[in-house]
PDB file of N, CA and C in Angstrom:
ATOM      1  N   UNK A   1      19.023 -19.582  19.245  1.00  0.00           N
ATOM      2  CA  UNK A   1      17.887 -18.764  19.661  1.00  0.00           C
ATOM      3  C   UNK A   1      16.712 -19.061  18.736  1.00  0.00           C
ATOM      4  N   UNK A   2      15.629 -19.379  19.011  1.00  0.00           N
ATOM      5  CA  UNK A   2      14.268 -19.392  18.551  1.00  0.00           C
ATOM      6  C   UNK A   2      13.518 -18.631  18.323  1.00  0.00           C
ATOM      7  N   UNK A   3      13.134 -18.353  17.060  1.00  0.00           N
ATOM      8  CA  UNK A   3      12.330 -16.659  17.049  1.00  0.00           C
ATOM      9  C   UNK A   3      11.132 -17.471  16.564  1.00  0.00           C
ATOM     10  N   UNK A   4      10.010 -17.055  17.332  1.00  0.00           N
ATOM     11  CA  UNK A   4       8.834 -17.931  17.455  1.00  0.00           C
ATOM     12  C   UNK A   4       7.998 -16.455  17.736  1.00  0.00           C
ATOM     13  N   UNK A   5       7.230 -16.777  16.664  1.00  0.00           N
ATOM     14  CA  UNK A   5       5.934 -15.187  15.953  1.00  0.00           C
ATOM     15  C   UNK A   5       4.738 -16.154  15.550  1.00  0.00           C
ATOM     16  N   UNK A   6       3.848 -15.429  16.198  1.00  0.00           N
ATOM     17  CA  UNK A   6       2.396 -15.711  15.765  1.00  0.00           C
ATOM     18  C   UNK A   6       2.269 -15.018  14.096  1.00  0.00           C
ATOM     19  N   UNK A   7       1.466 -15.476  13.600  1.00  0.00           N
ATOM     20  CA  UNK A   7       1.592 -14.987  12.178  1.00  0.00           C
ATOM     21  C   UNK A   7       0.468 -13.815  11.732  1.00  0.00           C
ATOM     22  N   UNK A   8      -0.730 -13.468  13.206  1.00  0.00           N
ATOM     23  CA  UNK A   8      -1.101 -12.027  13.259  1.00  0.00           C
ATOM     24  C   UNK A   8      -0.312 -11.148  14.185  1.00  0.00           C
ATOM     25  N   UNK A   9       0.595 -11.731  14.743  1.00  0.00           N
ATOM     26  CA  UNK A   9       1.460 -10.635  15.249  1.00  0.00           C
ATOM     27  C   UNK A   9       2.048  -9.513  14.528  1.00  0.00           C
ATOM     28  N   UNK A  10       2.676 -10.068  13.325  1.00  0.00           N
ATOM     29  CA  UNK A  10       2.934  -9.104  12.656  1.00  0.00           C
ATOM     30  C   UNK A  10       2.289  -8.367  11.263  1.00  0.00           C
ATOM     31  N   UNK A  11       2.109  -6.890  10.836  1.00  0.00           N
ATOM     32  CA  UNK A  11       0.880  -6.712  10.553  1.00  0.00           C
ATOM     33  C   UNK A  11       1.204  -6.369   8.798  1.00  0.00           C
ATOM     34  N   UNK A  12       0.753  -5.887   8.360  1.00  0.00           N
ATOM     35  CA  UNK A  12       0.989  -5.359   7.211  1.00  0.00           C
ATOM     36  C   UNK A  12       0.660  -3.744   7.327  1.00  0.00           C
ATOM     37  N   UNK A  13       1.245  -2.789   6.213  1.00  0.00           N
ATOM     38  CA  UNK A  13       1.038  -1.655   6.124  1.00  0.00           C
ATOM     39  C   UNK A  13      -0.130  -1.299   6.343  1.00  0.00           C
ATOM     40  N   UNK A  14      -0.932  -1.571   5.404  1.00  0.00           N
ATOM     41  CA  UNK A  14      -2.748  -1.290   5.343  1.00  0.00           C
ATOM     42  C   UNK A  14      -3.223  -1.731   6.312  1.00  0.00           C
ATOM     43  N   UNK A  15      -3.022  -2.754   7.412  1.00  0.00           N
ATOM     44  CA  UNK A  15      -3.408  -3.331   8.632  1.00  0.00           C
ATOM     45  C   UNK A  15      -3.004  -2.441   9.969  1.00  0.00           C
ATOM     46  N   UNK A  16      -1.629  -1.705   9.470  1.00  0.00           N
ATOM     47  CA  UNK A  16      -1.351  -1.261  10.900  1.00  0.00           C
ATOM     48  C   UNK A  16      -1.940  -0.059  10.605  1.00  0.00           C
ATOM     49  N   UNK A  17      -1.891   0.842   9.302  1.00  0.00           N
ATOM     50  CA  UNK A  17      -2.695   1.955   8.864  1.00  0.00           C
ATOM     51  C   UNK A  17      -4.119   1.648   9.733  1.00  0.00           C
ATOM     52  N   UNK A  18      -4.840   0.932   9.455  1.00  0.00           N
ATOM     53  CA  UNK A  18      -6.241   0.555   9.821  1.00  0.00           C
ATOM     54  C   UNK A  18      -6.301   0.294  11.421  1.00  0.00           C
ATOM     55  N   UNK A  19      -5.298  -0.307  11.872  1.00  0.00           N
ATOM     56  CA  UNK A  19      -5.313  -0.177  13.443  1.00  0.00           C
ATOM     57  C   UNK A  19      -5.232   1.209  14.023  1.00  0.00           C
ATOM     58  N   UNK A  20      -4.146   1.906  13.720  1.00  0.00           N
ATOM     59  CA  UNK A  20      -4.193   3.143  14.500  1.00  0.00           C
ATOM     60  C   UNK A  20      -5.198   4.298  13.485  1.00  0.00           C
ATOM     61  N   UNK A  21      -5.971   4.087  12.716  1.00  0.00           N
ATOM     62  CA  UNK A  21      -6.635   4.886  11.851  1.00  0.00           C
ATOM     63  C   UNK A  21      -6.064   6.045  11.394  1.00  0.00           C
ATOM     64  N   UNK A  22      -4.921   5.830  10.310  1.00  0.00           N
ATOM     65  CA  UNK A  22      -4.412   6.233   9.569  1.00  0.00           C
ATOM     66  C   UNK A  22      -4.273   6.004   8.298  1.00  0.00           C
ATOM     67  N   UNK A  23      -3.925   6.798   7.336  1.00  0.00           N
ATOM     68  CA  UNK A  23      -3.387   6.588   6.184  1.00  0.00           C
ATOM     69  C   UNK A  23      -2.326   5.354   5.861  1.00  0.00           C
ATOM     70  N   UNK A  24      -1.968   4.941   4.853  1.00  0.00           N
ATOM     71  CA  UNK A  24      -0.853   4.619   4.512  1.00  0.00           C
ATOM     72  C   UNK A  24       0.176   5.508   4.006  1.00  0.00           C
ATOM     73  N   UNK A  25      -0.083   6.727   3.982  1.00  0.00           N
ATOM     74  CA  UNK A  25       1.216   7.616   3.365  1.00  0.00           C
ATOM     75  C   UNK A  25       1.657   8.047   4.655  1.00  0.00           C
ATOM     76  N   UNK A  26       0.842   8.681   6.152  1.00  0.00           N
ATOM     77  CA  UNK A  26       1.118   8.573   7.341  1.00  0.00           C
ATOM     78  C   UNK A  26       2.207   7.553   7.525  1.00  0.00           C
ATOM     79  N   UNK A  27       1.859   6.366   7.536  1.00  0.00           N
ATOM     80  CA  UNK A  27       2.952   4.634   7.884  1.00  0.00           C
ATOM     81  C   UNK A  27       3.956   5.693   7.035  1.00  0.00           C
ATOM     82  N   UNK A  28       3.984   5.511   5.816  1.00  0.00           N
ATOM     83  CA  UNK A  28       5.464   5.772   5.542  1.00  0.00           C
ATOM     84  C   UNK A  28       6.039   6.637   5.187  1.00  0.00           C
ATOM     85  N   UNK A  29       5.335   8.003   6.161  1.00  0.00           N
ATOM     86  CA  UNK A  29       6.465   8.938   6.726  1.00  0.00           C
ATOM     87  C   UNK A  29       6.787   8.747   7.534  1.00  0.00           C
ATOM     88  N   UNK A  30       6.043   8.180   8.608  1.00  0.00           N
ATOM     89  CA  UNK A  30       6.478   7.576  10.020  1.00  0.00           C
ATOM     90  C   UNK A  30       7.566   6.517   9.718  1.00  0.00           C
ATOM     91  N   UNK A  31       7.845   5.863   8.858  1.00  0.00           N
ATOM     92  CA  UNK A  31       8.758   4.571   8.747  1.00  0.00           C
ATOM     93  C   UNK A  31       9.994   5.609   7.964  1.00  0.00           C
ATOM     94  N   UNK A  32       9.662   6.660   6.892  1.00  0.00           N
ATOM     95  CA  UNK A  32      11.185   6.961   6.500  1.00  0.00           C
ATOM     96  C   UNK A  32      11.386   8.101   7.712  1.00  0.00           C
ATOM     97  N   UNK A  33      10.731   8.580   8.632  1.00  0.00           N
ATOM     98  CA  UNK A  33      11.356   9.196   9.752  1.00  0.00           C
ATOM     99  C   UNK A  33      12.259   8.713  10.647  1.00  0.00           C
ATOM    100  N   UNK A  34      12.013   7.039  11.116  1.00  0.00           N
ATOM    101  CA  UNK A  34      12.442   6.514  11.770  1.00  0.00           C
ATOM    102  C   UNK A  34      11.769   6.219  12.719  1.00  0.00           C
ATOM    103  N   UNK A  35       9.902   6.718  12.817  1.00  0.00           N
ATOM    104  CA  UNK A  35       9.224   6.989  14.078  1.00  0.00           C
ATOM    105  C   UNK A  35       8.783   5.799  14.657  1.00  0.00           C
ATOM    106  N   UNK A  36       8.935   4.949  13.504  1.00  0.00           N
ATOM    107  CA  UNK A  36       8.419   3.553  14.201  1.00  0.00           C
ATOM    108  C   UNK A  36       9.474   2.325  13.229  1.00  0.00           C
ATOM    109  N   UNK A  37       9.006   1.161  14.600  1.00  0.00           N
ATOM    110  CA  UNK A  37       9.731   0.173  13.814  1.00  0.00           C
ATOM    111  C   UNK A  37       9.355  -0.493  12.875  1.00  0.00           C
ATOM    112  N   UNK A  38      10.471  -1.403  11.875  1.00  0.00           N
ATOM    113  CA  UNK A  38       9.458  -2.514  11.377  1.00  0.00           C
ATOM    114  C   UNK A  38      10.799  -3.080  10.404  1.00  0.00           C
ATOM    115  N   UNK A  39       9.997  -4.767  10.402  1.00  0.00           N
ATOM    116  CA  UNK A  39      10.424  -5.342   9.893  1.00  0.00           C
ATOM    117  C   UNK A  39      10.710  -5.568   8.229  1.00  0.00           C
ATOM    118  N   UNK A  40      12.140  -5.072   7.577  1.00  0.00           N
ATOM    119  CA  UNK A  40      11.807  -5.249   6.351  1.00  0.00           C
ATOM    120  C   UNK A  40      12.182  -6.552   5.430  1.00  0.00           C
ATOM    121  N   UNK A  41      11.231  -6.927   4.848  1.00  0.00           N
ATOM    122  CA  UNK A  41      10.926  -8.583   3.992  1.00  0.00           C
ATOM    123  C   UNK A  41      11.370  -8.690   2.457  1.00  0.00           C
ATOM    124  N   UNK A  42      12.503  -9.102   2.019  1.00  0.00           N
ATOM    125  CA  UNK A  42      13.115  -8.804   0.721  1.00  0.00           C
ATOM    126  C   UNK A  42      13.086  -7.399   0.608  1.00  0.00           C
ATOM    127  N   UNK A  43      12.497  -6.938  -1.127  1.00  0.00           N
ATOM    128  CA  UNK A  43      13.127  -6.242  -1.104  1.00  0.00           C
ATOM    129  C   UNK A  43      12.074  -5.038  -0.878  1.00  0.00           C
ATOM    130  N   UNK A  44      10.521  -5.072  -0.860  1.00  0.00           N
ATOM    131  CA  UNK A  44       9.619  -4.338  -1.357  1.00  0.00           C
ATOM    132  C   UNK A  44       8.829  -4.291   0.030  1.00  0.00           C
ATOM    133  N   UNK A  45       8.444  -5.471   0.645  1.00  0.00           N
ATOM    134  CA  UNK A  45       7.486  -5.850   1.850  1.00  0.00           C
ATOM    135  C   UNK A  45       7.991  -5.828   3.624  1.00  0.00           C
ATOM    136  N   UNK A  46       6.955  -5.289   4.085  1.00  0.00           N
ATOM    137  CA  UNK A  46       7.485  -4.478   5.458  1.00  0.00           C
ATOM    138  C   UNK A  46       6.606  -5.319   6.296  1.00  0.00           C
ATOM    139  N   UNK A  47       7.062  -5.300   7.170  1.00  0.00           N
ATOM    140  CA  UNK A  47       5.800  -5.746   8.514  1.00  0.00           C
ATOM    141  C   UNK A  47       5.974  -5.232   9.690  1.00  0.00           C
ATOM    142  N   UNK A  48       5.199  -5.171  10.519  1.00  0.00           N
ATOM    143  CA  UNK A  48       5.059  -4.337  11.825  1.00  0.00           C
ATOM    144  C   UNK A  48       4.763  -4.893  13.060  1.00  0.00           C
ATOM    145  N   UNK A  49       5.036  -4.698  14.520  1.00  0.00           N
ATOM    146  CA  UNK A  49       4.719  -5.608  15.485  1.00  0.00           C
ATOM    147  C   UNK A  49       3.744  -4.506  16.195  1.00  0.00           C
ATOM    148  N   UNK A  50       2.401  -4.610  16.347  1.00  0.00           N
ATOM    149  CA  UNK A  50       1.412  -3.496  16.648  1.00  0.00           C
ATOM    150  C   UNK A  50       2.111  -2.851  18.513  1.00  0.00           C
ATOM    151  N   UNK A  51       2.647  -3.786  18.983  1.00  0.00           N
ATOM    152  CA  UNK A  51       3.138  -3.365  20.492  1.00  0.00           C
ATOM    153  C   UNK A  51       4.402  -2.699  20.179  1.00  0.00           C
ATOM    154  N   UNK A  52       5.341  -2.953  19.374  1.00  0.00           N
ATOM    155  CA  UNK A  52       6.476  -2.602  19.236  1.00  0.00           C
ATOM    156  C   UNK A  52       6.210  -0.739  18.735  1.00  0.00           C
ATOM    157  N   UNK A  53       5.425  -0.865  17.623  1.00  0.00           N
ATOM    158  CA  UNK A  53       4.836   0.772  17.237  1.00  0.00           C
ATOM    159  C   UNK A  53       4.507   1.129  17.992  1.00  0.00           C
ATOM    160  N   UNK A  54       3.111   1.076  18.605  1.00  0.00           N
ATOM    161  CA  UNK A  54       2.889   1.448  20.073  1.00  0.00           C
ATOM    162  C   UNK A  54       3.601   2.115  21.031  1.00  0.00           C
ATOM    163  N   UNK A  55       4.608   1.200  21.377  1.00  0.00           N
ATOM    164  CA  UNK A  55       5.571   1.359  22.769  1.00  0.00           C
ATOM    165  C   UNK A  55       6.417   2.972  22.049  1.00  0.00           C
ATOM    166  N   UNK A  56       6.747   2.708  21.012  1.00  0.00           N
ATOM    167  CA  UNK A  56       8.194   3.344  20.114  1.00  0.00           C
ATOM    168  C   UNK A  56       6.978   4.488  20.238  1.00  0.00           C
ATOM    169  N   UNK A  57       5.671   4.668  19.602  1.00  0.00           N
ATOM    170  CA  UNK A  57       4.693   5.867  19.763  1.00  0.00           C
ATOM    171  C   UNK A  57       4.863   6.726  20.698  1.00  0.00           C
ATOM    172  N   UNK A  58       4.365   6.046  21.824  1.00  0.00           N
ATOM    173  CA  UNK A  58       4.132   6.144  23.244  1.00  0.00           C
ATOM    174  C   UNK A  58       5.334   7.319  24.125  1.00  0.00           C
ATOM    175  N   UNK A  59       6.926   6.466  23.954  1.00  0.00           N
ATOM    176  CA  UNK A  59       7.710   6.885  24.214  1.00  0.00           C
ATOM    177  C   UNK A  59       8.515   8.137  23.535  1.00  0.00           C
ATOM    178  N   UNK A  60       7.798   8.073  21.957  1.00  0.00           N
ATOM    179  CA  UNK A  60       8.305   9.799  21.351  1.00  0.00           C
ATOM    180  C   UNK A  60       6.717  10.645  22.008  1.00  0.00           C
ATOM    181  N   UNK A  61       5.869  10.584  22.728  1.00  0.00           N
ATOM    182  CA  UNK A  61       4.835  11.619  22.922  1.00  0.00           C
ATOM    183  C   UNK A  61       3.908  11.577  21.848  1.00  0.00           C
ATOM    184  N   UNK A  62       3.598  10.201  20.925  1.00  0.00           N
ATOM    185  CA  UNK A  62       2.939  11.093  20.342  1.00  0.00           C
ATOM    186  C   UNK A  62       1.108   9.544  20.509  1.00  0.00           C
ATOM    187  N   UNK A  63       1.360   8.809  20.661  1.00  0.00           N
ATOM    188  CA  UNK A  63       0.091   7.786  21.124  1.00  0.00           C
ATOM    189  C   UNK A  63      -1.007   8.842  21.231  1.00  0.00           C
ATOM    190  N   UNK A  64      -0.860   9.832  22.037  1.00  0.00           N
ATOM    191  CA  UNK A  64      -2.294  10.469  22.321  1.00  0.00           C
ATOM    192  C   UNK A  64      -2.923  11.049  20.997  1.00  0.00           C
ATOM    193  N   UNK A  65      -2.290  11.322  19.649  1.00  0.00           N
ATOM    194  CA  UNK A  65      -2.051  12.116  19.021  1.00  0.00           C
ATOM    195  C   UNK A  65      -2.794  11.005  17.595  1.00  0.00           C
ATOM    196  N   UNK A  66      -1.861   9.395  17.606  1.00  0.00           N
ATOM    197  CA  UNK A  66      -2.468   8.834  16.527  1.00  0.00           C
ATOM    198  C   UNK A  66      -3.950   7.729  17.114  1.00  0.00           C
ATOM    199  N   UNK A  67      -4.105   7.706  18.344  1.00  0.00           N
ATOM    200  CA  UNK A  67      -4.905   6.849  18.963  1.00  0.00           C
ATOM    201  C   UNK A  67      -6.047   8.179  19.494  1.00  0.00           C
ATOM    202  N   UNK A  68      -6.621   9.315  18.996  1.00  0.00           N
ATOM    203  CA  UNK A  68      -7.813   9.618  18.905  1.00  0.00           C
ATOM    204  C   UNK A  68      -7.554  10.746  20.404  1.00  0.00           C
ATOM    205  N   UNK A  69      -6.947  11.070  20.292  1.00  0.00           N
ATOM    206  CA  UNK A  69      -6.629  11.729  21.443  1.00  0.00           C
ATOM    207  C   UNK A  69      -6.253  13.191  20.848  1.00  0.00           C
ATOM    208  N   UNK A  70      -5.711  14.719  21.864  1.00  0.00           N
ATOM    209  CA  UNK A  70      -5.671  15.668  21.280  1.00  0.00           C
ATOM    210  C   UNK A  70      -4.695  15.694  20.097  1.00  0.00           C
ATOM    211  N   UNK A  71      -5.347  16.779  19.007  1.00  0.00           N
ATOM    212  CA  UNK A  71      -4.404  16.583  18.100  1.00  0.00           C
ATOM    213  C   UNK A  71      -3.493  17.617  17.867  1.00  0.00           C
ATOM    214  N   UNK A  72      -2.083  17.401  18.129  1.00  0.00           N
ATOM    215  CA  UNK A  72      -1.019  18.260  18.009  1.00  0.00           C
ATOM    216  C   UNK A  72      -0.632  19.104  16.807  1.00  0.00           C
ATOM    217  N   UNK A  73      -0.980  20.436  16.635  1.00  0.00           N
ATOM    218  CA  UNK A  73      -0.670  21.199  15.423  1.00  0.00           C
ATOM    219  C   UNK A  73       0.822  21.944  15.623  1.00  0.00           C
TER     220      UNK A  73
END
């Protein structure tokens, strides 16, 4: 099997923070929740697939919520 990745496909913390306009302490409560996926790189470095978060968003209810939409209290 061939695992063939564009090399902005996958993002960094501060990158995916900055895509959905969030924090980075947001990312990683969302990552020790389980709320989103991601790839982890040795032992320290993470990466993210912006569709894969998304979709995983989307499908717990909450996209409307980090993409500028109403905000759930």
């Amino acid at each position: 099997m061939s695992l063939e990745i564009q090399r902005d496909e996958l993002l960094k913390k501060w990158q995916l923070a900055r895509k959905l306009n969030l924090s980075q302490r947001t990312i990683e409560n969302f990552m020790r929740r389980g709320w989103i996926p991601y790839v982890k790189i040795g032992k320290k470095s993470v990466r993210f697939c912006l569709a894969d978060v998304l979709a995983t968003l989307k499908a717990r209810g909450q996209v409307n919520t980090v993409l500028g939409g109403e905000v759930r209290r």
